[in-house]
N, C-alpha and C. Protein backbone atom coordinates (compact mmCIF):
# COMPACT_ATOMS: atom_id res chain seq x y z
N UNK A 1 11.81 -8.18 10.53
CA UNK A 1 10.62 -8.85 10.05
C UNK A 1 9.47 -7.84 10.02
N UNK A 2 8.67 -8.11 8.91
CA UNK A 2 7.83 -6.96 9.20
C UNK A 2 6.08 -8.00 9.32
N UNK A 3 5.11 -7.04 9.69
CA UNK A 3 3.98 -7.83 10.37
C UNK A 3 3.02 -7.47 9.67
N UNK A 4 1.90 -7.67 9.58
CA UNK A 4 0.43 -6.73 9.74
C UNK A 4 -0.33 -7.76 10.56
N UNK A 5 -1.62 -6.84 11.58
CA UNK A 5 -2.20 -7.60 12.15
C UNK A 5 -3.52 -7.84 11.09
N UNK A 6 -3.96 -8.72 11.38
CA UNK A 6 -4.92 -9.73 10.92
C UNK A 6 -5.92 -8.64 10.60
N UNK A 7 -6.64 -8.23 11.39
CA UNK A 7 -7.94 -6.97 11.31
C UNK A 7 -7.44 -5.93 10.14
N UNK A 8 -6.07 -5.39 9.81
CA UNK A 8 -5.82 -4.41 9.34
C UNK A 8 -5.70 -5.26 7.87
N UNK A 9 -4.99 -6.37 7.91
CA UNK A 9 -5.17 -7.12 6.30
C UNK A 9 -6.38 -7.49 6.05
N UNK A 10 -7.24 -7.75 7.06
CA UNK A 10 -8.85 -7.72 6.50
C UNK A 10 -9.40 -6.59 5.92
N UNK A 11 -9.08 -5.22 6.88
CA UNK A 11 -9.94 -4.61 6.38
C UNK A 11 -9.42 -3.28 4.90
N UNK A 12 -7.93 -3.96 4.44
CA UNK A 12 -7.18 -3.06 3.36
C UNK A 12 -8.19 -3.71 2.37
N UNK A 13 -7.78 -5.49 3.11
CA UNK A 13 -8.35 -6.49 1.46
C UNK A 13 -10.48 -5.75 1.40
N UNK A 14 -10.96 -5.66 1.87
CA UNK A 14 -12.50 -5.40 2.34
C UNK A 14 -12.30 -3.49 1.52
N UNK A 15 -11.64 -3.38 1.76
CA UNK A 15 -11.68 -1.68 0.94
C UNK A 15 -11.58 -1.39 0.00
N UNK A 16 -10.51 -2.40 -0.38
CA UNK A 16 -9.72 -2.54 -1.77
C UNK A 16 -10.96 -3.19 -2.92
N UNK A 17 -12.26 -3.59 -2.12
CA UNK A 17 -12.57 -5.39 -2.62
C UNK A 17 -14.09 -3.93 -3.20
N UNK A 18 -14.44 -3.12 -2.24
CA UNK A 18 -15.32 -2.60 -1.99
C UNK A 18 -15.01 -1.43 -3.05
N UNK A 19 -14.21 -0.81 -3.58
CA UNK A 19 -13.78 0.26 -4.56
C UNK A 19 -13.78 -0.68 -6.02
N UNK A 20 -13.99 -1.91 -6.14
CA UNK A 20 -13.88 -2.64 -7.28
C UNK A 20 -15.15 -1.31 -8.29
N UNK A 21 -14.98 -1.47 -9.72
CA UNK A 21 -13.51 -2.07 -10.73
C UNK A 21 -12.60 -0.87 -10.52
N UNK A 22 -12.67 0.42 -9.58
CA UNK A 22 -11.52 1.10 -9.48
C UNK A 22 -10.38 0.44 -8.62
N UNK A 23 -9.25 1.54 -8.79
CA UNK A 23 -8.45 1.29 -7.64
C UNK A 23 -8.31 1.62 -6.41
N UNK A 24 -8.06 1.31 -5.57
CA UNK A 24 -8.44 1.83 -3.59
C UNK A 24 -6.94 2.22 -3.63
N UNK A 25 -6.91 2.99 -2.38
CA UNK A 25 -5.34 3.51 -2.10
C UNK A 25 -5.37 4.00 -0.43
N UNK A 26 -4.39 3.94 0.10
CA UNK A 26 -4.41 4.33 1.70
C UNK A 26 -2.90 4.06 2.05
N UNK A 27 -2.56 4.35 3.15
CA UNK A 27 -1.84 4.12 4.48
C UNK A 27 -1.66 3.46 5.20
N UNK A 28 -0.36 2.79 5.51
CA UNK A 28 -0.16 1.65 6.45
C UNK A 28 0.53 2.20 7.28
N UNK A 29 0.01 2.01 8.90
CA UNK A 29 0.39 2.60 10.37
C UNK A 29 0.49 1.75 11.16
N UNK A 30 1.71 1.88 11.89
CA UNK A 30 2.18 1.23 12.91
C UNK A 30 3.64 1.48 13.84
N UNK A 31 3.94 0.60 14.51
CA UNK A 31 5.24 0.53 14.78
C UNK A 31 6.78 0.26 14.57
N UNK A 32 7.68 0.61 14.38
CA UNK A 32 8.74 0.71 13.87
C UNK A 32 9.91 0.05 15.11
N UNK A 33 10.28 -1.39 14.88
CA UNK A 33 11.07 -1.40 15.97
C UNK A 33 12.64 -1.57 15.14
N UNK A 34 13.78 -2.32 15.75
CA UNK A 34 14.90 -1.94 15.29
C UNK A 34 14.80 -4.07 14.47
N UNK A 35 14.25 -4.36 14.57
CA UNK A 35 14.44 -6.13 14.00
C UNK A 35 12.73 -6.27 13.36
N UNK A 36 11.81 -5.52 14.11
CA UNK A 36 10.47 -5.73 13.63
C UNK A 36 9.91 -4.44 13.38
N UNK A 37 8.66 -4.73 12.63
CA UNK A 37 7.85 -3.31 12.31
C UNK A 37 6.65 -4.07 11.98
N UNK A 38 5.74 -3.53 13.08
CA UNK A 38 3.80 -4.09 12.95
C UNK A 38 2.81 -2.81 12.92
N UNK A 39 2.59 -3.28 11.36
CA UNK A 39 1.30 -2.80 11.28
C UNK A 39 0.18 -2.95 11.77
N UNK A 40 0.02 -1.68 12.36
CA UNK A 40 -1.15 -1.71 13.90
C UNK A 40 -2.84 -1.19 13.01
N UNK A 41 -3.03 -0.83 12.17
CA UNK A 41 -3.91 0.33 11.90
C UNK A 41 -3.54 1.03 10.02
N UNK A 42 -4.54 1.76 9.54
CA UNK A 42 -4.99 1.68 8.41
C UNK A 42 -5.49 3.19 8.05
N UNK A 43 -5.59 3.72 7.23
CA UNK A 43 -5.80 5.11 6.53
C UNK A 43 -6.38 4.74 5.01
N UNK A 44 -7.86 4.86 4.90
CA UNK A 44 -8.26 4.76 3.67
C UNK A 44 -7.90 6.20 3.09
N UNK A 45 -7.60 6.44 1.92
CA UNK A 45 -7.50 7.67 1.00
C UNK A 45 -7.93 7.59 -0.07
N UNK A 46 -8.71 9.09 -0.64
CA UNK A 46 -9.90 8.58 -1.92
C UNK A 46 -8.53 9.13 -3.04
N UNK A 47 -9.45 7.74 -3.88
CA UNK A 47 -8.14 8.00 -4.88
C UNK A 47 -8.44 9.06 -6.11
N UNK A 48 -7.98 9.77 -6.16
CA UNK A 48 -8.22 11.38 -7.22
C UNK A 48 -7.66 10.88 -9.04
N UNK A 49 -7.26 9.94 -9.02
CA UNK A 49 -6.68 9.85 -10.58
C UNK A 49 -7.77 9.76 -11.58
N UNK A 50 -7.53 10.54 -12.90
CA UNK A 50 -8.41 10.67 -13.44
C UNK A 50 -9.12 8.89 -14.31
N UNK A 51 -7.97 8.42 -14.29
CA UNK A 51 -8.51 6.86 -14.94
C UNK A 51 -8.55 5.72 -13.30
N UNK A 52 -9.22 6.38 -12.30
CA UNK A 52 -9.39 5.19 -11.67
C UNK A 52 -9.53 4.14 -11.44
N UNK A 53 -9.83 3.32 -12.65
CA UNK A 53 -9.77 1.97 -13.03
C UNK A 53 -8.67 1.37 -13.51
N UNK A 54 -7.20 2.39 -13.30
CA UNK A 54 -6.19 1.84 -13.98
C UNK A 54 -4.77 2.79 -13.31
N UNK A 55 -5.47 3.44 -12.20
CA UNK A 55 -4.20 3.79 -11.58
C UNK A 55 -4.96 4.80 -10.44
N UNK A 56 -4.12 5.54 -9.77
CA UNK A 56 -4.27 5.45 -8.16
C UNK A 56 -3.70 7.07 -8.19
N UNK A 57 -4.10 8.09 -7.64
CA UNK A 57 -3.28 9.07 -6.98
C UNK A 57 -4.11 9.30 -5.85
N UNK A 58 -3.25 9.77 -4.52
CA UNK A 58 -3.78 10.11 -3.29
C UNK A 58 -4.40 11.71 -3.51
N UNK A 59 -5.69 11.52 -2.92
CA UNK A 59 -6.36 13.37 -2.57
C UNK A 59 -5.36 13.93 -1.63
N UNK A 60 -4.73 14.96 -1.98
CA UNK A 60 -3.30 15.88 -1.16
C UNK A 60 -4.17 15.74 -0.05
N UNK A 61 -5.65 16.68 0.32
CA UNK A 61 -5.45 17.03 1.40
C UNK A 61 -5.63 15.79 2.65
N UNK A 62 -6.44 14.62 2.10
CA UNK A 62 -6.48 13.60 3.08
C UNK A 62 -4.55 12.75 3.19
N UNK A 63 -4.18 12.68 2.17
CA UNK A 63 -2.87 12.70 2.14
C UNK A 63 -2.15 13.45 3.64
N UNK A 64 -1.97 14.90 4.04
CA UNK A 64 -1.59 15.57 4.83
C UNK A 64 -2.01 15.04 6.08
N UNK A 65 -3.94 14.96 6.07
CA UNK A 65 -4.13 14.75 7.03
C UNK A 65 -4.19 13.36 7.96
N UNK A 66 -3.84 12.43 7.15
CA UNK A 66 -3.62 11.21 7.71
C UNK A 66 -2.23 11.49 8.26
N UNK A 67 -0.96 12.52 7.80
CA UNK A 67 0.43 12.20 8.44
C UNK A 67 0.51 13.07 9.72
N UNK A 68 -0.52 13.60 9.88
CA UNK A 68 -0.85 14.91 11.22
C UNK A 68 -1.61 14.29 11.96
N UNK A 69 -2.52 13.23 11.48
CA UNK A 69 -3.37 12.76 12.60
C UNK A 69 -2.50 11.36 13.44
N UNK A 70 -1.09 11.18 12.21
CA UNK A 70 -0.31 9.56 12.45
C UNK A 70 0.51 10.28 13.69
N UNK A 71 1.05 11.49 13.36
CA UNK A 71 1.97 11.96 14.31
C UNK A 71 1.26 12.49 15.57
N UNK A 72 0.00 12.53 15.92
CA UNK A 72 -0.43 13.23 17.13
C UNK A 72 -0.92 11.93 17.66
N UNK A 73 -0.95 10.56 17.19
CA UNK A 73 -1.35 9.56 17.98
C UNK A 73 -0.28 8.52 18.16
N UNK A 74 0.90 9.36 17.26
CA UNK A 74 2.29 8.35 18.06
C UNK A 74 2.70 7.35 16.93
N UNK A 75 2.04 7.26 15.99
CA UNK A 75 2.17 6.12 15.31
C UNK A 75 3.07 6.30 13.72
N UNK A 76 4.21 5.67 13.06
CA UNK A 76 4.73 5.54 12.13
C UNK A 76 4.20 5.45 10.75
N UNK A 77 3.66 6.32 9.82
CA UNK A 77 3.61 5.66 8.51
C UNK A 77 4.36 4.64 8.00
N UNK A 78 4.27 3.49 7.66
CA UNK A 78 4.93 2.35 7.43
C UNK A 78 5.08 1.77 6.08
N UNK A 79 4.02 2.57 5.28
CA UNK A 79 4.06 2.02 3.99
C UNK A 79 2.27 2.80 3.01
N UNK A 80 2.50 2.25 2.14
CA UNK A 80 1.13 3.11 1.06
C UNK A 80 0.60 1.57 1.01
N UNK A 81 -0.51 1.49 0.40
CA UNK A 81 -1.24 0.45 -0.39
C UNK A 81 -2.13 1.24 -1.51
N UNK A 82 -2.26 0.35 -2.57
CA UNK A 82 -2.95 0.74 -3.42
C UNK A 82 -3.40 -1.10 -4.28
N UNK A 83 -4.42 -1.47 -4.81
CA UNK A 83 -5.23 -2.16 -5.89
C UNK A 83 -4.77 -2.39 -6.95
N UNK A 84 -5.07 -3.63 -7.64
CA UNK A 84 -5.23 -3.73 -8.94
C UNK A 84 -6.24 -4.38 -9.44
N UNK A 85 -6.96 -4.18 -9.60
CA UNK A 85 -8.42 -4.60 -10.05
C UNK A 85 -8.17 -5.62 -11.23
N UNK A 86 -7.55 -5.30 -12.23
CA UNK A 86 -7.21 -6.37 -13.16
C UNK A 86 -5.62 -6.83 -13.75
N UNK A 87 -4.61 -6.99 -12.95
CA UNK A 87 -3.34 -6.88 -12.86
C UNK A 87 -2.69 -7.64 -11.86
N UNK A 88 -1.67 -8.15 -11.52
CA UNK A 88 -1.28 -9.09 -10.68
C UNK A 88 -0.75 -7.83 -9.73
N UNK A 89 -0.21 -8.17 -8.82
CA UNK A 89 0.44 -7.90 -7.61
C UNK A 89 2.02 -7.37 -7.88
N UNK A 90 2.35 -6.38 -9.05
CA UNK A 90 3.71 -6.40 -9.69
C UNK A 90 3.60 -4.93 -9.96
N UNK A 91 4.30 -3.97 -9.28
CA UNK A 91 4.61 -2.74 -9.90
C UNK A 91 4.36 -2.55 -11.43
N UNK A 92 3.52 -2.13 -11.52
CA UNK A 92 3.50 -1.10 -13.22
C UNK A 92 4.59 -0.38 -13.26
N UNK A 93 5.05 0.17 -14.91
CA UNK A 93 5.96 1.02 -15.04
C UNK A 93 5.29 2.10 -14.45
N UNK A 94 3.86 2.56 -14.31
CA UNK A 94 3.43 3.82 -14.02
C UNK A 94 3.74 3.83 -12.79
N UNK A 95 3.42 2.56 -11.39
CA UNK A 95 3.63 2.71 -9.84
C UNK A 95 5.35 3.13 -9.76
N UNK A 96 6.25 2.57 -10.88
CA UNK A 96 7.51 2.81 -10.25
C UNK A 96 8.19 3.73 -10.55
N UNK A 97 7.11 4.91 -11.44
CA UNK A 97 7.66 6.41 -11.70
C UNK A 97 6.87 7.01 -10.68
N UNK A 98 6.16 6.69 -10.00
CA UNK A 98 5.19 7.52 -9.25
C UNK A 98 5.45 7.45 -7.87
N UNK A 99 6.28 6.37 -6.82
CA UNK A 99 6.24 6.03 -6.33
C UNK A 99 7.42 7.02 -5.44
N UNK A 100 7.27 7.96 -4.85
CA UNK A 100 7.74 9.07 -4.35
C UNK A 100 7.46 9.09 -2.78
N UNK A 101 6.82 8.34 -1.77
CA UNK A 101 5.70 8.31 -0.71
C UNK A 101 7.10 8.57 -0.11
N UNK A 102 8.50 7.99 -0.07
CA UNK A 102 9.57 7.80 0.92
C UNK A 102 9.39 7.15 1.89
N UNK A 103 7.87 5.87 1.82
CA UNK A 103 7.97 5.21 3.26
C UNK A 103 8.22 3.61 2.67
N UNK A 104 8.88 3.17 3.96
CA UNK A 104 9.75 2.07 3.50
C UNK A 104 9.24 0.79 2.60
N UNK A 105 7.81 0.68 2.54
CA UNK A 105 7.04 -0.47 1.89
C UNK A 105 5.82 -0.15 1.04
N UNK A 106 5.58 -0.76 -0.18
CA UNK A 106 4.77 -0.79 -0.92
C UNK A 106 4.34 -1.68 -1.08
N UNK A 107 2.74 -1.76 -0.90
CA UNK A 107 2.05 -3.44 -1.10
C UNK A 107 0.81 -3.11 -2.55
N UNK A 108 0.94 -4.07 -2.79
CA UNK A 108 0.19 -4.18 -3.67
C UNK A 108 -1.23 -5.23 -3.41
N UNK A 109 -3.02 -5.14 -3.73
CA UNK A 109 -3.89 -6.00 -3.56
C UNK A 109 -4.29 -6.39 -5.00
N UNK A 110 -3.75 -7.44 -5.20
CA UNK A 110 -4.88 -7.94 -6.97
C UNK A 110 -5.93 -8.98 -6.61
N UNK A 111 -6.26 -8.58 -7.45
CA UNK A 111 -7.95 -9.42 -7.41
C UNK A 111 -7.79 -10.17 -8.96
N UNK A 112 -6.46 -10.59 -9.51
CA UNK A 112 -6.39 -11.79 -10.54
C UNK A 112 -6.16 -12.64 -9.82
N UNK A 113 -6.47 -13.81 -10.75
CA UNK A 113 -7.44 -13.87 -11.08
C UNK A 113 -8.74 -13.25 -10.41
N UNK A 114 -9.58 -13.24 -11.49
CA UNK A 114 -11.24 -12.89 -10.85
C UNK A 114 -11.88 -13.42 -9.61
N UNK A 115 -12.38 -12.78 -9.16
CA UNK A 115 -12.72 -13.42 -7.23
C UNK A 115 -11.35 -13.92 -6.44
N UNK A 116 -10.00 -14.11 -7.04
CA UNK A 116 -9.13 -14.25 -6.16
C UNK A 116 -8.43 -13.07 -5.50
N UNK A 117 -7.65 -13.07 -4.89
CA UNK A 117 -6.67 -11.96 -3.84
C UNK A 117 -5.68 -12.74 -3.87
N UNK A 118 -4.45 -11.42 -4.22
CA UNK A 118 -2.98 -11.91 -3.98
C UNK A 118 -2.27 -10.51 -3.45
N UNK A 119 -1.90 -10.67 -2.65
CA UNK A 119 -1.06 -9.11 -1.65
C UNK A 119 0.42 -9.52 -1.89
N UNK A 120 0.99 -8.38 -2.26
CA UNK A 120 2.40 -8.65 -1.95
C UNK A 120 2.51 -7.27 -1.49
N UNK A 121 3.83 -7.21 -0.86
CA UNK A 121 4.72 -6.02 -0.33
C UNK A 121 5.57 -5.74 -0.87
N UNK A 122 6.43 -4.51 -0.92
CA UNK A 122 7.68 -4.43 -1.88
C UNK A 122 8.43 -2.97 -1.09
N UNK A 123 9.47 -3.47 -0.97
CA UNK A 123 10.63 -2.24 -0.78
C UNK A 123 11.24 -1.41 -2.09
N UNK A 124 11.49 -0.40 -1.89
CA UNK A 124 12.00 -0.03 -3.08
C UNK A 124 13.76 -0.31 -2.36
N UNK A 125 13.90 -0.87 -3.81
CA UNK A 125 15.58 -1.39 -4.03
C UNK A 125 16.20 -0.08 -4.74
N UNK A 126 18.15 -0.58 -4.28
CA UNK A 126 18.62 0.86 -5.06
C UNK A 126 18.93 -0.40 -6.18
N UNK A 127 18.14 0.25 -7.18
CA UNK A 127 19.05 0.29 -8.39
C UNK A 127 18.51 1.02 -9.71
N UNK A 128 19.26 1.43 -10.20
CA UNK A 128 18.71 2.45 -11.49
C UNK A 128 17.98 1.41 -12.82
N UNK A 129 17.59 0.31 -12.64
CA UNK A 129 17.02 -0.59 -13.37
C UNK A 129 15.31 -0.22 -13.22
N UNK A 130 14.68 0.05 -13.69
CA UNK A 130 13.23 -0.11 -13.40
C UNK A 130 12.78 -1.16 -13.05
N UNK A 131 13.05 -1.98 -13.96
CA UNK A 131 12.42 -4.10 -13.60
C UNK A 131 13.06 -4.19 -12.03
N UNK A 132 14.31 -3.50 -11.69
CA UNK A 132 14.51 -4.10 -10.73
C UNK A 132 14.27 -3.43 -9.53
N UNK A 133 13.45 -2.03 -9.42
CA UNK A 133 13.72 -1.34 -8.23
C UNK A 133 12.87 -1.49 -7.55
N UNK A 134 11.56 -2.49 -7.53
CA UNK A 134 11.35 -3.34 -6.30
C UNK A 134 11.40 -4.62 -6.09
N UNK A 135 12.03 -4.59 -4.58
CA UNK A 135 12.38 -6.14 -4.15
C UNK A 135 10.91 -6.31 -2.89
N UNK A 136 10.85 -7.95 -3.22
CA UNK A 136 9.33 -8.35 -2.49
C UNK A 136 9.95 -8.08 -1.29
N UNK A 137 9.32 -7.86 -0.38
CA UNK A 137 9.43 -7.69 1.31
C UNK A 137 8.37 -8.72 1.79
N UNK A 138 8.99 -9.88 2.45
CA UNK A 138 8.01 -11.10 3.02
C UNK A 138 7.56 -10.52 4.44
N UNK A 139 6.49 -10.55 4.63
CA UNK A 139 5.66 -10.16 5.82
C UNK A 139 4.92 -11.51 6.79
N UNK A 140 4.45 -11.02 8.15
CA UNK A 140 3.81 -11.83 8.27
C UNK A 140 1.91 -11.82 8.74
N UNK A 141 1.27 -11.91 8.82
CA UNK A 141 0.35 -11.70 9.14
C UNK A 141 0.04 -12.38 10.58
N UNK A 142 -0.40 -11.67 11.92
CA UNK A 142 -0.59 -11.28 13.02
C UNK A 142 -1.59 -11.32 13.71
């Protein structure tokens, strides 16, 4: 089962909400157990893509230094987050060529409708299908 605590889904949705009409992007940190995995904690990262309003790349060097500062305080990268400002909560063809991070979960924050929020999570699935190579990952909030 996987978790996030309450403070850390506040404050992705509050970052994500706060980078409007671009896209926000960061790091999900926590613990890794063998039945559960809780997201304890959060890594904002400025997003470098040149159409920020329509897609997401991480700045390398805050990139590095969030996985040096995760490993000297003990804690697991657990997953990326990134926005959609005007898009549902559904991998783009662009997120699922890009999507290289190797950590086990991808969430997505939309703000479709307008003033609403919808989060989902997503594992990447094996299969050589694009439509199909992510499967939702149900979480719980903590």
């Amino acid at each position: 089962m996987l978790r996030i605590e309450r403070s850390v889904w506040n404050d992705m949705i509050g970052y994500c909400r706060s980078a409007l009409p671009d896209e926000a992007c960061g790091v999900l940190l926590g613990e890794s157990g063998d039945e559960t995995s809780t997201i304890r904690h959060w890594r904002p990262i400025p997003n470098r893509a040149s159409l920020r309003d329509r897609a997401f790349a991480f700045d390398p060097a805050a990139w590095i230094r969030v996985w040096y500062e995760a490993d000297a305080a003990g804690r697991v990268p657990l997953g990326i987050f990134h926005s959609h400002p005007g898009a549902p909560a559904v991998p783009s063809p662009e997120d699922a060529a890009g999507n290289g991070s190797g950590l086990p979960t991808y969430w997505i924050v939309s703000f479709v409708p307008q003033g609403g929020c919808d989060v989902r999570a997503y594992t990447l699935a094996e299969s050589s299908n694009e439509a199909a190579r992510y499967a939702v990952s149900p979480f719980r909030i903590v």
